[in-house]
PDB file of N, CA and C in Angstrom:
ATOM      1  N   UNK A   1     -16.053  17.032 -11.895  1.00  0.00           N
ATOM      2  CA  UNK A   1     -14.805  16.299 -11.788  1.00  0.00           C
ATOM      3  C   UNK A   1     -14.631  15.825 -10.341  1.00  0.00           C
ATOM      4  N   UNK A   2     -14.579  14.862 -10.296  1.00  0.00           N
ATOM      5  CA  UNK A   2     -14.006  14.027  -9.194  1.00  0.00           C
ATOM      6  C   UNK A   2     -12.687  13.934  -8.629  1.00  0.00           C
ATOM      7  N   UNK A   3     -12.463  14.562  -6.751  1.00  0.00           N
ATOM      8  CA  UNK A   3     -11.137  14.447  -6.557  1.00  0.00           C
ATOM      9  C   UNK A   3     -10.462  13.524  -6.669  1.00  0.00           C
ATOM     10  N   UNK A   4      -9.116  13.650  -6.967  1.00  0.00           N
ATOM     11  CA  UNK A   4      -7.835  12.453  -7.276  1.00  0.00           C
ATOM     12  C   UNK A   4      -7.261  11.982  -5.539  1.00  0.00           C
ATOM     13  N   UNK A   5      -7.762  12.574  -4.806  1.00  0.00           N
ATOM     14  CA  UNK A   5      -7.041  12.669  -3.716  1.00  0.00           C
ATOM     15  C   UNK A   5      -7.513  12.571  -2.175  1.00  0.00           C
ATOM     16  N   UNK A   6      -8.153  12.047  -1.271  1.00  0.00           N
ATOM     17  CA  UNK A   6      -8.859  12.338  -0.131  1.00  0.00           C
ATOM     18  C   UNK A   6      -7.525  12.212   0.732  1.00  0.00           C
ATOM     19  N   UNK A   7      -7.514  13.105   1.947  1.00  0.00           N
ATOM     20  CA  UNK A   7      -6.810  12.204   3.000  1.00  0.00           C
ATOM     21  C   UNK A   7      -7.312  12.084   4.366  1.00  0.00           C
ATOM     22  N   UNK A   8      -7.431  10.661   4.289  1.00  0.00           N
ATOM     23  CA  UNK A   8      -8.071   9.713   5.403  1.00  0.00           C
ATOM     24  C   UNK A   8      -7.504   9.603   6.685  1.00  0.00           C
ATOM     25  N   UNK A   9      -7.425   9.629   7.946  1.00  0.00           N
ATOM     26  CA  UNK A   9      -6.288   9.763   8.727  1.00  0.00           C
ATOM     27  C   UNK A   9      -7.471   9.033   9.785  1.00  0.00           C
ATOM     28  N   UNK A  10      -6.588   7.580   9.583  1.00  0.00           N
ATOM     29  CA  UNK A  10      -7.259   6.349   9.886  1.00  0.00           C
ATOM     30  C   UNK A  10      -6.161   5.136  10.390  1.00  0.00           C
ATOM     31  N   UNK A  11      -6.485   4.555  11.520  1.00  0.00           N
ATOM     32  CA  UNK A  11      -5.771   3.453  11.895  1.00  0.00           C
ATOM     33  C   UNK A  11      -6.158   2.008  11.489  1.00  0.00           C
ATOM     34  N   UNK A  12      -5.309   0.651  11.178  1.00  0.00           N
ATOM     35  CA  UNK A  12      -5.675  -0.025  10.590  1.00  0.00           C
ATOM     36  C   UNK A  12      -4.947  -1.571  11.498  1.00  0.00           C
ATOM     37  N   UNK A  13      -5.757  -2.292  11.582  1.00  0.00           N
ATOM     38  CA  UNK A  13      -4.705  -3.870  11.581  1.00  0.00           C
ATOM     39  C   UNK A  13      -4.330  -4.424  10.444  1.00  0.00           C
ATOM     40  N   UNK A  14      -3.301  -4.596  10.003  1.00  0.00           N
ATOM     41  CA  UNK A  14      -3.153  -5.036   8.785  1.00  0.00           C
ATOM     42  C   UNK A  14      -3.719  -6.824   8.741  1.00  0.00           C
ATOM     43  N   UNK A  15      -4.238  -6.992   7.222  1.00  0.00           N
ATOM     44  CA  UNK A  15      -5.268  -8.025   7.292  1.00  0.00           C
ATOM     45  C   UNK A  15      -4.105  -9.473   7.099  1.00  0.00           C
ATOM     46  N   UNK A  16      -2.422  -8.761   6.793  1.00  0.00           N
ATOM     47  CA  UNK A  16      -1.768  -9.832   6.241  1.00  0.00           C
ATOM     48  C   UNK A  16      -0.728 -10.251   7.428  1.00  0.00           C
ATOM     49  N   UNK A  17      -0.332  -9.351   7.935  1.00  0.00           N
ATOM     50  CA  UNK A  17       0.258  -9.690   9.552  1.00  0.00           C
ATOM     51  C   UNK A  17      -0.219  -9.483  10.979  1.00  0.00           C
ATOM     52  N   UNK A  18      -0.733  -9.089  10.711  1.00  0.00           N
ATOM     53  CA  UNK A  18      -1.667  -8.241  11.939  1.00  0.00           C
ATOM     54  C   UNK A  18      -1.488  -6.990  12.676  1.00  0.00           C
ATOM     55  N   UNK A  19      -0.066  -6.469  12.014  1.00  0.00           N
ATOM     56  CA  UNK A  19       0.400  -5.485  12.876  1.00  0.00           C
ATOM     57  C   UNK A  19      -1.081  -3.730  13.096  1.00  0.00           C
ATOM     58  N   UNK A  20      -0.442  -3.512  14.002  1.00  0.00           N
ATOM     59  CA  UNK A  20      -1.545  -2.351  14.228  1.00  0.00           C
ATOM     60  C   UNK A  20      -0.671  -0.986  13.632  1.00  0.00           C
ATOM     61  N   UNK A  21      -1.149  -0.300  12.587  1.00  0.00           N
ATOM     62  CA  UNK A  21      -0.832   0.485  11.789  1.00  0.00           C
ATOM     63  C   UNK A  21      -1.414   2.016  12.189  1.00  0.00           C
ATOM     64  N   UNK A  22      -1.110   2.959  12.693  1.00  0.00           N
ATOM     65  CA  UNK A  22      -1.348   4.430  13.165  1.00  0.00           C
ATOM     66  C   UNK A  22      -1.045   5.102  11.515  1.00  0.00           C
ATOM     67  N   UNK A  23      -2.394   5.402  11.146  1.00  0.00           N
ATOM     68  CA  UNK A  23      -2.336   6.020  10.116  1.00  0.00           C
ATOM     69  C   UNK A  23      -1.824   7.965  10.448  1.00  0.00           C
ATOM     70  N   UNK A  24      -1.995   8.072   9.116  1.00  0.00           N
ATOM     71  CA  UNK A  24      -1.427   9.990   9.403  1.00  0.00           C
ATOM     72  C   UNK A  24      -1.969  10.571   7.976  1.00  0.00           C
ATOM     73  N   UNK A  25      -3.070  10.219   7.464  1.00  0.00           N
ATOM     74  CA  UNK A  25      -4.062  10.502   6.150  1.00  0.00           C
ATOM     75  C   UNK A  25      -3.028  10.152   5.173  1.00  0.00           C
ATOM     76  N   UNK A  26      -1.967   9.897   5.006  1.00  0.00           N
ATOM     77  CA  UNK A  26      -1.206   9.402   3.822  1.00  0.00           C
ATOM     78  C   UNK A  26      -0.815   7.767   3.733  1.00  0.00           C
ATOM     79  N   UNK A  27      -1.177   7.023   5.220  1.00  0.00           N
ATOM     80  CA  UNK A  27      -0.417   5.745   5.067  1.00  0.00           C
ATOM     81  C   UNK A  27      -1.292   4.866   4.401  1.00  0.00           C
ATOM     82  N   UNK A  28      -0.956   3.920   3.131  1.00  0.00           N
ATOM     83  CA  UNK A  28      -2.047   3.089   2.688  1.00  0.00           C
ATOM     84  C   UNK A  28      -1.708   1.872   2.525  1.00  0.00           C
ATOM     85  N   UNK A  29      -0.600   1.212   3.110  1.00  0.00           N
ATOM     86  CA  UNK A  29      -0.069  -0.024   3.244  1.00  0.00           C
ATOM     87  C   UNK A  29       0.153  -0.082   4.701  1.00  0.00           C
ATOM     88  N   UNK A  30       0.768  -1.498   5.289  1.00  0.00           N
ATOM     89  CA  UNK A  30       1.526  -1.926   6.421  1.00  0.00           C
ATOM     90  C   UNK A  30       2.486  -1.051   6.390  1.00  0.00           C
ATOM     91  N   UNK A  31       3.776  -0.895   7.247  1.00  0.00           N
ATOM     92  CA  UNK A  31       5.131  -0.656   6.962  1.00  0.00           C
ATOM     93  C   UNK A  31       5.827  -1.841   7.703  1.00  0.00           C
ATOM     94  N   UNK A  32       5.043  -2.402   7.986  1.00  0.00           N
ATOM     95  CA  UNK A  32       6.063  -3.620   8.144  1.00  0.00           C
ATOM     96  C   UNK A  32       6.424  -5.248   7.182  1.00  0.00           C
ATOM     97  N   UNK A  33       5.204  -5.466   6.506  1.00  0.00           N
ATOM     98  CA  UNK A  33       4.507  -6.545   5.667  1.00  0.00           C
ATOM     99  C   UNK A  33       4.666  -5.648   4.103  1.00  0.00           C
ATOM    100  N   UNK A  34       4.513  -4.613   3.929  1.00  0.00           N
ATOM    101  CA  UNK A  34       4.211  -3.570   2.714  1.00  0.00           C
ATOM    102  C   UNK A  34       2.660  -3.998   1.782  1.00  0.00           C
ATOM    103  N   UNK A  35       1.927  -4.819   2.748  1.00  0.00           N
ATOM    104  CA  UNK A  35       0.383  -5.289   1.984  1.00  0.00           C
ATOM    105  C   UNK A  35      -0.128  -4.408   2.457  1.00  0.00           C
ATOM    106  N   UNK A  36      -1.283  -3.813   1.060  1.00  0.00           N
ATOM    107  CA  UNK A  36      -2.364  -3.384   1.091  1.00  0.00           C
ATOM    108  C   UNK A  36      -3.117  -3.780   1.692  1.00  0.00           C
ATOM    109  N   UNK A  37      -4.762  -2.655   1.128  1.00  0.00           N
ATOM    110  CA  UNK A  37      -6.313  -3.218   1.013  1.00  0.00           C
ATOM    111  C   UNK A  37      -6.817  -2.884   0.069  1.00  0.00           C
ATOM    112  N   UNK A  38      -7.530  -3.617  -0.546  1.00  0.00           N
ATOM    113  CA  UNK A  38      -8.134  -2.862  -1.601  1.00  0.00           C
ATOM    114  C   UNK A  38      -9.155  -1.699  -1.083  1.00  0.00           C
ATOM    115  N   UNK A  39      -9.435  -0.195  -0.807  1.00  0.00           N
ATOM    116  CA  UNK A  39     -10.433  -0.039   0.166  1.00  0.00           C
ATOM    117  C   UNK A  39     -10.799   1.295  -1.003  1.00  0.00           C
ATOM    118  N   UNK A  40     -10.219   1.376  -1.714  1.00  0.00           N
ATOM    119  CA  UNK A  40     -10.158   3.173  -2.633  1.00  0.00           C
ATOM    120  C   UNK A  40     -10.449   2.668  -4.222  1.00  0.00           C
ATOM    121  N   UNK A  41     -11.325   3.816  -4.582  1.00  0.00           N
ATOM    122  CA  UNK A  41     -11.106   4.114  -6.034  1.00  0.00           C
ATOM    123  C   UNK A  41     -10.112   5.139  -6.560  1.00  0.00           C
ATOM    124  N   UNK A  42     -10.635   6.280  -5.904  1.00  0.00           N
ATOM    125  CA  UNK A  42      -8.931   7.272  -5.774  1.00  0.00           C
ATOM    126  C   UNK A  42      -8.500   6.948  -4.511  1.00  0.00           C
ATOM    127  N   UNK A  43      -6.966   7.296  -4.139  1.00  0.00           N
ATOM    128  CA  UNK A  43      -6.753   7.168  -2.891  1.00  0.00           C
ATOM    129  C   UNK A  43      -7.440   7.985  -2.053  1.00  0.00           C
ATOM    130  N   UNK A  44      -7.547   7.394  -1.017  1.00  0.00           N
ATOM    131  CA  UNK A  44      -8.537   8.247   0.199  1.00  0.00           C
ATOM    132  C   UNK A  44      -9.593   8.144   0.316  1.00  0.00           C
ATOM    133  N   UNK A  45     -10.400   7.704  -0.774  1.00  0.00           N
ATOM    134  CA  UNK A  45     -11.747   8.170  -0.380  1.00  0.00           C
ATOM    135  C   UNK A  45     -12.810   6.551  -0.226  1.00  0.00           C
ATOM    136  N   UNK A  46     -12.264   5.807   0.064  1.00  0.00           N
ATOM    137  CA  UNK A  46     -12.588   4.091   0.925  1.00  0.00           C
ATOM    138  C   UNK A  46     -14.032   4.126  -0.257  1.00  0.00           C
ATOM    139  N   UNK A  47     -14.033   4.183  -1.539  1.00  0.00           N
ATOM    140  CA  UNK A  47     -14.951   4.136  -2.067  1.00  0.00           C
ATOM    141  C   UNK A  47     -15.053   2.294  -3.013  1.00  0.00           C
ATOM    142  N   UNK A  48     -14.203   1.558  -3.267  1.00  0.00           N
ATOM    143  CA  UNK A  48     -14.025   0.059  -3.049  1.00  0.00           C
ATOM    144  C   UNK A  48     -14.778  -0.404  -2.360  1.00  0.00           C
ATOM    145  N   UNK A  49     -15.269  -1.519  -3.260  1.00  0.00           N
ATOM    146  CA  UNK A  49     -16.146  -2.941  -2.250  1.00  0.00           C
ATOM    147  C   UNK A  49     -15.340  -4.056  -2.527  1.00  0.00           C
ATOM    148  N   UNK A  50     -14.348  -3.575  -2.901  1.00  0.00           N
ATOM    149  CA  UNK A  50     -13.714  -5.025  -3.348  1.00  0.00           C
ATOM    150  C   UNK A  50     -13.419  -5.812  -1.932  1.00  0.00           C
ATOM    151  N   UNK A  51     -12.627  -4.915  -1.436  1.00  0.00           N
ATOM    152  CA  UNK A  51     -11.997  -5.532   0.090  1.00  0.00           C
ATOM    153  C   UNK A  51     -10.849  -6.174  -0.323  1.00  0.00           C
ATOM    154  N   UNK A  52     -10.327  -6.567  -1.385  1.00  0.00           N
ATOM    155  CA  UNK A  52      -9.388  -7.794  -1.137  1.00  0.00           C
ATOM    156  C   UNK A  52      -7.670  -6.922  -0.843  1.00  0.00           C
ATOM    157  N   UNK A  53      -7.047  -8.179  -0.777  1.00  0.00           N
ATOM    158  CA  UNK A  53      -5.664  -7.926  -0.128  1.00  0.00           C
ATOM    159  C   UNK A  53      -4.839  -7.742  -1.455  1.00  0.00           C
ATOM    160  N   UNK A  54      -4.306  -6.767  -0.901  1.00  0.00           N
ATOM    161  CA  UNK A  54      -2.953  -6.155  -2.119  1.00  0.00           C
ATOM    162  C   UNK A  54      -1.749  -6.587  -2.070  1.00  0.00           C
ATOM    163  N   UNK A  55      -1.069  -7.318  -2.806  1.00  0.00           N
ATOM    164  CA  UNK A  55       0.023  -7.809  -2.448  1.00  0.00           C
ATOM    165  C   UNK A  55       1.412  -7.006  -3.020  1.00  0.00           C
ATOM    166  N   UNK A  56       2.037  -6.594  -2.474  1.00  0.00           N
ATOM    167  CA  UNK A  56       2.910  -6.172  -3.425  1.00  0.00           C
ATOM    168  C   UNK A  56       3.876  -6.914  -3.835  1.00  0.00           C
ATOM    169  N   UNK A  57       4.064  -6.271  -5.077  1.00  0.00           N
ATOM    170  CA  UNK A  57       4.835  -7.157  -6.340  1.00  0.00           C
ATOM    171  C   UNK A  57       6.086  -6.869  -6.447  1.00  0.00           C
ATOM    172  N   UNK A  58       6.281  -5.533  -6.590  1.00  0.00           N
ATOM    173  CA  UNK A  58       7.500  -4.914  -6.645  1.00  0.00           C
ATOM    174  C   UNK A  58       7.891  -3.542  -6.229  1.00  0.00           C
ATOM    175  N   UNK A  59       9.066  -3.259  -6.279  1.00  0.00           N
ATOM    176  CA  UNK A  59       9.561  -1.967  -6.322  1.00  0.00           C
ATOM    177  C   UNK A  59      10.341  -1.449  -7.088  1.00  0.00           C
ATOM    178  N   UNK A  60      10.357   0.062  -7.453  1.00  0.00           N
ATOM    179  CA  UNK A  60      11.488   0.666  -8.387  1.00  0.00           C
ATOM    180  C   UNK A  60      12.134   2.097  -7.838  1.00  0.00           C
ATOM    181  N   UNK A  61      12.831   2.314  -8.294  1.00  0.00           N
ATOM    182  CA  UNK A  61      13.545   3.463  -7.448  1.00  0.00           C
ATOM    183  C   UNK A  61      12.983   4.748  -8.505  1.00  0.00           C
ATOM    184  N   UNK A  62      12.492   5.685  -7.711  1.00  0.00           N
ATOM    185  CA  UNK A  62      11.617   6.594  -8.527  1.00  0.00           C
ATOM    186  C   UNK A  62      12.332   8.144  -7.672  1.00  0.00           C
ATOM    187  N   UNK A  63      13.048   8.674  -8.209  1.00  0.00           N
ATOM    188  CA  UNK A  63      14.166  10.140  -8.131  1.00  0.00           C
ATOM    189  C   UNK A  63      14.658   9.763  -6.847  1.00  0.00           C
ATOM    190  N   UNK A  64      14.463   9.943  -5.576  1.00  0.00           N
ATOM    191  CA  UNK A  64      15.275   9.765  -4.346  1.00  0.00           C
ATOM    192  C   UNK A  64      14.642   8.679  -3.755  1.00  0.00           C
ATOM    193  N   UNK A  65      13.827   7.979  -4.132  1.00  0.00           N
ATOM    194  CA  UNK A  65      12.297   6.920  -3.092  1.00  0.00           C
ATOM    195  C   UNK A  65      12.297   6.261  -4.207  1.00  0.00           C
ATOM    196  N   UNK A  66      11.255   5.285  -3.224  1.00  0.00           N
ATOM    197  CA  UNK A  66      11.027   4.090  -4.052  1.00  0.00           C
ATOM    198  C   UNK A  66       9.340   3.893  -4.169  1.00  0.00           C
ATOM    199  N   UNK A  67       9.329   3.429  -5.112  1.00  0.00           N
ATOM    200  CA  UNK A  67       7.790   3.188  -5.206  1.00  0.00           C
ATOM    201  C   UNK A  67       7.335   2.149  -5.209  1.00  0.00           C
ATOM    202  N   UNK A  68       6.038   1.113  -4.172  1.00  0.00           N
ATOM    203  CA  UNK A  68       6.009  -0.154  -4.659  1.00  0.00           C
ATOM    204  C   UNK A  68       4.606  -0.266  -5.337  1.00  0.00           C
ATOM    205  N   UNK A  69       4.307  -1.344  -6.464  1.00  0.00           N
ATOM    206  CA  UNK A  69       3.419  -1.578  -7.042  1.00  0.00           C
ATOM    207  C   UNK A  69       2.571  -2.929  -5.999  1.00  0.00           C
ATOM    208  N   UNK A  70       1.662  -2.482  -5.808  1.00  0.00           N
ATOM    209  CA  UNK A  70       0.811  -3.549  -5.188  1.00  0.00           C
ATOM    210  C   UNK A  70      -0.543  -3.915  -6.617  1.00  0.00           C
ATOM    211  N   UNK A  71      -0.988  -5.401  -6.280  1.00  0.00           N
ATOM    212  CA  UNK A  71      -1.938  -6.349  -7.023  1.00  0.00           C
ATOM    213  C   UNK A  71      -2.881  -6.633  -5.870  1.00  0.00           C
ATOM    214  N   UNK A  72      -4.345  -6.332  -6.011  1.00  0.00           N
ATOM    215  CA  UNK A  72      -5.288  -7.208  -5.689  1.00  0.00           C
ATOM    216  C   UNK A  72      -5.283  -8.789  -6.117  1.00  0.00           C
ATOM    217  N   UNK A  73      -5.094  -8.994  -5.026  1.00  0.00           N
ATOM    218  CA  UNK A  73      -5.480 -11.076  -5.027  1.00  0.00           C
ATOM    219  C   UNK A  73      -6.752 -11.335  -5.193  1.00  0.00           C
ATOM    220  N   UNK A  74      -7.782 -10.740  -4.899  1.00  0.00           N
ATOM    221  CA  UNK A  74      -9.106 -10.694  -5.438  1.00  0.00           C
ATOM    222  C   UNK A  74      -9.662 -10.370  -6.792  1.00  0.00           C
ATOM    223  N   UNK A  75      -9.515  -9.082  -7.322  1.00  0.00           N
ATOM    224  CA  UNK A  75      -9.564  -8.448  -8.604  1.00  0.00           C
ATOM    225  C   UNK A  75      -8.563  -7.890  -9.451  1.00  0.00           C
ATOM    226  N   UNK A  76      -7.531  -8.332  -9.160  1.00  0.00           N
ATOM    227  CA  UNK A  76      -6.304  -7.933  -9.755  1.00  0.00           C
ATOM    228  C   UNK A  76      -5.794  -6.494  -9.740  1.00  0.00           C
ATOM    229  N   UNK A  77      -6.853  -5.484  -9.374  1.00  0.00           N
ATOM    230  CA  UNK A  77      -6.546  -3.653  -9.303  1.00  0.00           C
ATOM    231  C   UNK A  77      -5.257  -3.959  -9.030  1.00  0.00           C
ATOM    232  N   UNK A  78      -4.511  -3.123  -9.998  1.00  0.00           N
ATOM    233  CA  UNK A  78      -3.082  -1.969  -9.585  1.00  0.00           C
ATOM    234  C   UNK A  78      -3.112  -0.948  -9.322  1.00  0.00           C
ATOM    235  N   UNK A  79      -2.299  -0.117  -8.395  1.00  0.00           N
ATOM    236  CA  UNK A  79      -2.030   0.642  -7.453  1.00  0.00           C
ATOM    237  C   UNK A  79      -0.173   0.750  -7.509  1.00  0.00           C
ATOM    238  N   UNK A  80       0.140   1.702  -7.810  1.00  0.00           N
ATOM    239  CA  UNK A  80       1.638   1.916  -7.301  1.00  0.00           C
ATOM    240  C   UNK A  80       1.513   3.107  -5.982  1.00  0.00           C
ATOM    241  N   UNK A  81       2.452   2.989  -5.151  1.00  0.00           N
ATOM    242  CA  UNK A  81       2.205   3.623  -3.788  1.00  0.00           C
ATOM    243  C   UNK A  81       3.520   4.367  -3.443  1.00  0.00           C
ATOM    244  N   UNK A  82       4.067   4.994  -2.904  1.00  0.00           N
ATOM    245  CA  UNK A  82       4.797   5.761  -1.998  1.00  0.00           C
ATOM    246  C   UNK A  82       5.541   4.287  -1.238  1.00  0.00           C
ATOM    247  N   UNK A  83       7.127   4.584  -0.824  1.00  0.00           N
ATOM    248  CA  UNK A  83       7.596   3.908  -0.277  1.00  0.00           C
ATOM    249  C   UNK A  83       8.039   4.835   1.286  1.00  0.00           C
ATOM    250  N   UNK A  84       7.326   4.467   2.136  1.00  0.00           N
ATOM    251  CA  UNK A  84       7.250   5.688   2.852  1.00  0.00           C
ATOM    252  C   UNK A  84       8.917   5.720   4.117  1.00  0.00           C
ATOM    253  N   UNK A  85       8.575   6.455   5.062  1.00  0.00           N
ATOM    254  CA  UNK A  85       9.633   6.811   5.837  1.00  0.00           C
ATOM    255  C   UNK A  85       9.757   5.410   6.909  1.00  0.00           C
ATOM    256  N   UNK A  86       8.229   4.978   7.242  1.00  0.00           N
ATOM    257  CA  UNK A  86       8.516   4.458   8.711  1.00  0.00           C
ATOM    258  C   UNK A  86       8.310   3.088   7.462  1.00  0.00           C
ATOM    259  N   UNK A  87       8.303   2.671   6.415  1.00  0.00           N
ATOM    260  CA  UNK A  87       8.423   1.353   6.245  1.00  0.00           C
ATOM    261  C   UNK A  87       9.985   0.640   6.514  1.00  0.00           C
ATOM    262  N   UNK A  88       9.241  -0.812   6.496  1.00  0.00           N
ATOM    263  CA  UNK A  88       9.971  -1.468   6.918  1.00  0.00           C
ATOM    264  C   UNK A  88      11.631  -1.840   5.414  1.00  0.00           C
ATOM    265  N   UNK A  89      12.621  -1.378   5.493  1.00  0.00           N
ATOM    266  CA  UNK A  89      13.868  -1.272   4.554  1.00  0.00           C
ATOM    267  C   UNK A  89      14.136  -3.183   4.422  1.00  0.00           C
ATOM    268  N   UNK A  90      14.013  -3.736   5.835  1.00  0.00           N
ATOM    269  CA  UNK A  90      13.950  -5.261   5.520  1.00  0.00           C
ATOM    270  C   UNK A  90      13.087  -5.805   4.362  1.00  0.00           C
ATOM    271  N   UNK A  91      11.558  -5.511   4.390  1.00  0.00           N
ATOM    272  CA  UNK A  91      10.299  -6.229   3.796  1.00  0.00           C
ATOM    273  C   UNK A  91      10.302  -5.502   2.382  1.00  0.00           C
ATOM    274  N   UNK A  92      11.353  -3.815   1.941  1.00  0.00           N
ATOM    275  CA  UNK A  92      12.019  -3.710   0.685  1.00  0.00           C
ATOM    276  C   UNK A  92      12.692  -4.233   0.148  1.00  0.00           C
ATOM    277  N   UNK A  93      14.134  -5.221   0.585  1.00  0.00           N
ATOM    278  CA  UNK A  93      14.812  -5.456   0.224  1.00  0.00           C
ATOM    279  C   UNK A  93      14.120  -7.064  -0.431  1.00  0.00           C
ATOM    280  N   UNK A  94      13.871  -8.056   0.653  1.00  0.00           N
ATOM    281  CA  UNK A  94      13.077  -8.914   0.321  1.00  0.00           C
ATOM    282  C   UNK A  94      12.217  -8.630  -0.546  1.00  0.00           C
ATOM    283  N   UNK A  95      11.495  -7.731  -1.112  1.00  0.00           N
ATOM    284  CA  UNK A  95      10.664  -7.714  -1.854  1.00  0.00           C
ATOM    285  C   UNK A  95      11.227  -7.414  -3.301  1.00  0.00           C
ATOM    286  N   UNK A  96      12.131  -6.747  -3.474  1.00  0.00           N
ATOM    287  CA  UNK A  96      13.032  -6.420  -4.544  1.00  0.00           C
ATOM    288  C   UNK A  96      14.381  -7.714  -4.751  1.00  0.00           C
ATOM    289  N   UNK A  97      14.761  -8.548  -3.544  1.00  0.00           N
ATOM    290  CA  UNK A  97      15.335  -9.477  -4.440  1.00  0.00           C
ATOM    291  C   UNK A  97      14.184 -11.032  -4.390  1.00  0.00           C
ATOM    292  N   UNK A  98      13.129 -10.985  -4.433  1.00  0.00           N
ATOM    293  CA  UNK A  98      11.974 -11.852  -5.105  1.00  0.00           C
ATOM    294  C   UNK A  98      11.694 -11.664  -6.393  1.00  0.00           C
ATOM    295  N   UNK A  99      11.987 -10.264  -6.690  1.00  0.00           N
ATOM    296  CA  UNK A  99      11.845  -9.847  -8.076  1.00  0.00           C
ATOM    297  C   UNK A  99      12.507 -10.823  -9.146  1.00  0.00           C
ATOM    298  N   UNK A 100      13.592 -10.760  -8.663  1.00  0.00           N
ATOM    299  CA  UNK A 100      14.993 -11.486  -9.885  1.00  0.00           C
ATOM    300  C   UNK A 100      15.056 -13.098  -9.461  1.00  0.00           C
TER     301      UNK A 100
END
């Protein structure tokens, strides 16, 4: 059986704004943009060749947090993710009223 889980504790430029992202083995989006990478088969373990960019689609409010669903623009993979502490509450809100 194969783990569900690696954690990677890795820094990143994000490929959709450029911001420079200080990972902490749990971060797998921007927090400022909320785009992915495609880089995982489970999270963590950068086992993907896809490479492509994750866009996220939406969000839903999941017990106290929010969760956003990101789409590969390349291969379409879904991924729902953690709406984390240091993201950006602006690039949520925008992203949740694009929804409607």
């Amino acid at each position: 059986m194969t783990k569900k889980f690696t954690r990677t504790i890795e820094n990143f430029v994000c490929d959709n704004c450029g911001t420079a992202v200080l990972g902490n083995g749990f971060t797998n989006h921007c927090p400022k943009c909320l785009y992915s990478k495609h880089v995982d088969v489970n999270p963590g373990d950068r086992a993907a060749t896809c490479l492509g960019l994750m866009k996220p689609l939406y969000s839903e409010k999941k017990g106290t947090g929010y969760t956003l669903l990101h789409r590969c623009q390349k291969c379409g993979f879904e991924r729902k993710n953690k709406f984390g502490e240091a993201d950006s509450i602006d690039a949520l809100l925008q992203l949740m009223r694009n929804r409607f």
